[in-house]
Protein backbone atom coordinates (compact mmCIF):
# COMPACT_ATOMS: atom_id res chain seq x y z
CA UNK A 1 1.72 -12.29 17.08
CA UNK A 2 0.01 -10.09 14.53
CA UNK A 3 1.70 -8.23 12.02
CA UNK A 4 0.69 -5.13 10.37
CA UNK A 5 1.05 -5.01 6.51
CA UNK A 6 3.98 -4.02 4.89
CA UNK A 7 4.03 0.33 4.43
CA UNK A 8 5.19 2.75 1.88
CA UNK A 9 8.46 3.57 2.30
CA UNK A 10 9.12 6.13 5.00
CA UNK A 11 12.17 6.99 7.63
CA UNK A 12 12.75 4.86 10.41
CA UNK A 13 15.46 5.82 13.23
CA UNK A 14 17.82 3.40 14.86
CA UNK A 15 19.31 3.42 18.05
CA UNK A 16 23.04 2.17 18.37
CA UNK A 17 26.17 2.75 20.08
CA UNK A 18 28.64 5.19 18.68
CA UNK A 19 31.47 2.61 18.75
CA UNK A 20 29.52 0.66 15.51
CA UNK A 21 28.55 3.51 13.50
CA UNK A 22 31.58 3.43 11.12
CA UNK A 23 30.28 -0.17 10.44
CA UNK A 24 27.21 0.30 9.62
CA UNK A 25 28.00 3.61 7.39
CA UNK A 26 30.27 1.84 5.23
CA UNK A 27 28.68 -2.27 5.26
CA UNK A 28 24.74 -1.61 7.22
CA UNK A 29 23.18 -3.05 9.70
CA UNK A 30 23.76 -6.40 11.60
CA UNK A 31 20.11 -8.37 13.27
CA UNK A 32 19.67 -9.37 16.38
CA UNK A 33 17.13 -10.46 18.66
CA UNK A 34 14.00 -8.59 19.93
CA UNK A 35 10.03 -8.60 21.12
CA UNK A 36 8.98 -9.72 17.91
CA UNK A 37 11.94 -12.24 16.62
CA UNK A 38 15.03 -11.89 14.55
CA UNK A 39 15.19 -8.76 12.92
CA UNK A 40 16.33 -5.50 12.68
CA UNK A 41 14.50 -3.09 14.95
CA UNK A 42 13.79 0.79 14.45
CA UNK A 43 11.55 3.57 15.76
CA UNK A 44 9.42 5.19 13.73
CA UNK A 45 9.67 9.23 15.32
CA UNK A 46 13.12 10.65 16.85
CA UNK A 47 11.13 11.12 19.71
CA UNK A 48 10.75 7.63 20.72
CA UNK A 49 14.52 6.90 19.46
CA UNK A 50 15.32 9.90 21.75
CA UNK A 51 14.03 8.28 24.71
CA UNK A 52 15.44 4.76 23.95
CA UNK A 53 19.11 6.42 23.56
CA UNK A 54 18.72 8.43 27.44
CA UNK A 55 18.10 5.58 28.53
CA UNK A 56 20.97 3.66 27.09
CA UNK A 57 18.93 0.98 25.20
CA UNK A 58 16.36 -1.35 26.78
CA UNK A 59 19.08 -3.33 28.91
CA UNK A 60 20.73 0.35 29.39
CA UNK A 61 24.40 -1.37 27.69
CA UNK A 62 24.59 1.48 25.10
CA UNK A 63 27.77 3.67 26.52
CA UNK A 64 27.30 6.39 23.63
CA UNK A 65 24.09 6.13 22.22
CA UNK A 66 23.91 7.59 18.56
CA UNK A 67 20.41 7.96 16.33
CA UNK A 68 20.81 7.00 12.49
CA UNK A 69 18.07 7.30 9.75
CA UNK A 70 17.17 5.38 6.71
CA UNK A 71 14.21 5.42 4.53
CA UNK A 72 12.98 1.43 3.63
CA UNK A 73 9.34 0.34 2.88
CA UNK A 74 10.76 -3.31 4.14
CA UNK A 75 9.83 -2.49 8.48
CA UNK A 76 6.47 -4.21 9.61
CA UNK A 77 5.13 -3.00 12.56
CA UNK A 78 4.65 -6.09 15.22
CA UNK A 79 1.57 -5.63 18.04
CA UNK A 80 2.41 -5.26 21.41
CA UNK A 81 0.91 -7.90 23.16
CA UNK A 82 -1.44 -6.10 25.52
CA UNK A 83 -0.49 -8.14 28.65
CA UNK A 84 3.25 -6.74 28.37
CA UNK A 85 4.12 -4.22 30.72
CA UNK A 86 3.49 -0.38 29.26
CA UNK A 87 2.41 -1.89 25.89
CA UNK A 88 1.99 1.72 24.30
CA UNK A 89 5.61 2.36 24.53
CA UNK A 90 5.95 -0.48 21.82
CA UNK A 91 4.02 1.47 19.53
CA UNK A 92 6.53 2.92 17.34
CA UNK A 93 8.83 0.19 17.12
CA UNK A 94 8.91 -1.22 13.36
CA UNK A 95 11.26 -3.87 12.18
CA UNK A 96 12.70 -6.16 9.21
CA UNK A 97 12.53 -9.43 9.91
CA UNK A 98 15.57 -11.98 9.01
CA UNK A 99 16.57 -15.32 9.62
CA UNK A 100 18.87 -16.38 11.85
CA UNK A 101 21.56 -17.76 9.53
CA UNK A 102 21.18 -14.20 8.07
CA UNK A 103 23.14 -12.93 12.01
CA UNK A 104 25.95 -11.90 9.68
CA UNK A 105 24.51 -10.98 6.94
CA UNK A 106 24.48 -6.89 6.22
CA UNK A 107 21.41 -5.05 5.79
CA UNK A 108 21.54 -1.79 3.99
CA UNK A 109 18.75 -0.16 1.88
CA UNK A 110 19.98 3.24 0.62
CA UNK A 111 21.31 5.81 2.71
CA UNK A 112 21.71 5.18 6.15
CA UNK A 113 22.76 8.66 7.92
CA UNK A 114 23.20 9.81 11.51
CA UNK A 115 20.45 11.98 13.34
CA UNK A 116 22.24 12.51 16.42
């Protein structure tokens, strides 16, 4: 996998369910797995998050998709490896990497607000 450098900091957008956004207001966000590892995973336009959330997440399990915001300089953006199916759609997908025993472990770097 190749990784893009580190940006400045900028406003990604996170997809999640409605049911966990009084978590991660008040404590962040939780990782989980993904395309490229252990990590926290964001869009970097509301379009793209737009699309993710009408279709109820990648496995379609989100029952009440809501969009939240936060501004970090911590996301890499991973490169879609150009045998996956529809590679361009993993474009805008930035993340924070973490280690496993970090699964419980908060992440929360300043604000984090809902879009939508």
């Amino acid at each position: 996998m190749k990784v893009r450098p580190k940006t400045p900091s900028q406003t990604l957008f996170h997809v999640t369910d409605r049911k966990f956004v009084d978590d991660i207001l008040a404590h962040g966000l939780l990782p989980g797995w993904g395309d490229w590892g252990f990590g926290i995973y964001f869009f970097d336009n509301i379009v793209s998050a737009r699309a993710y959330a009408a279709g109820n997440g990648w496995d379609h399990s989100l029952e009440d998709p809501v969009i939240t915001a936060v501004k970090t300089s911590e996301a890499i953006q991973g490169t879609p490896d150009p045998g996956w199916p529809d590679p361009e759609k993993y474009l805008s997908i930035w993340y924070v990497p973490r280690k496993e025993e970090q699964a419980d472990t908060y992440w929360k770097r300043g604000k984090i607000q809902v879009v939508e």
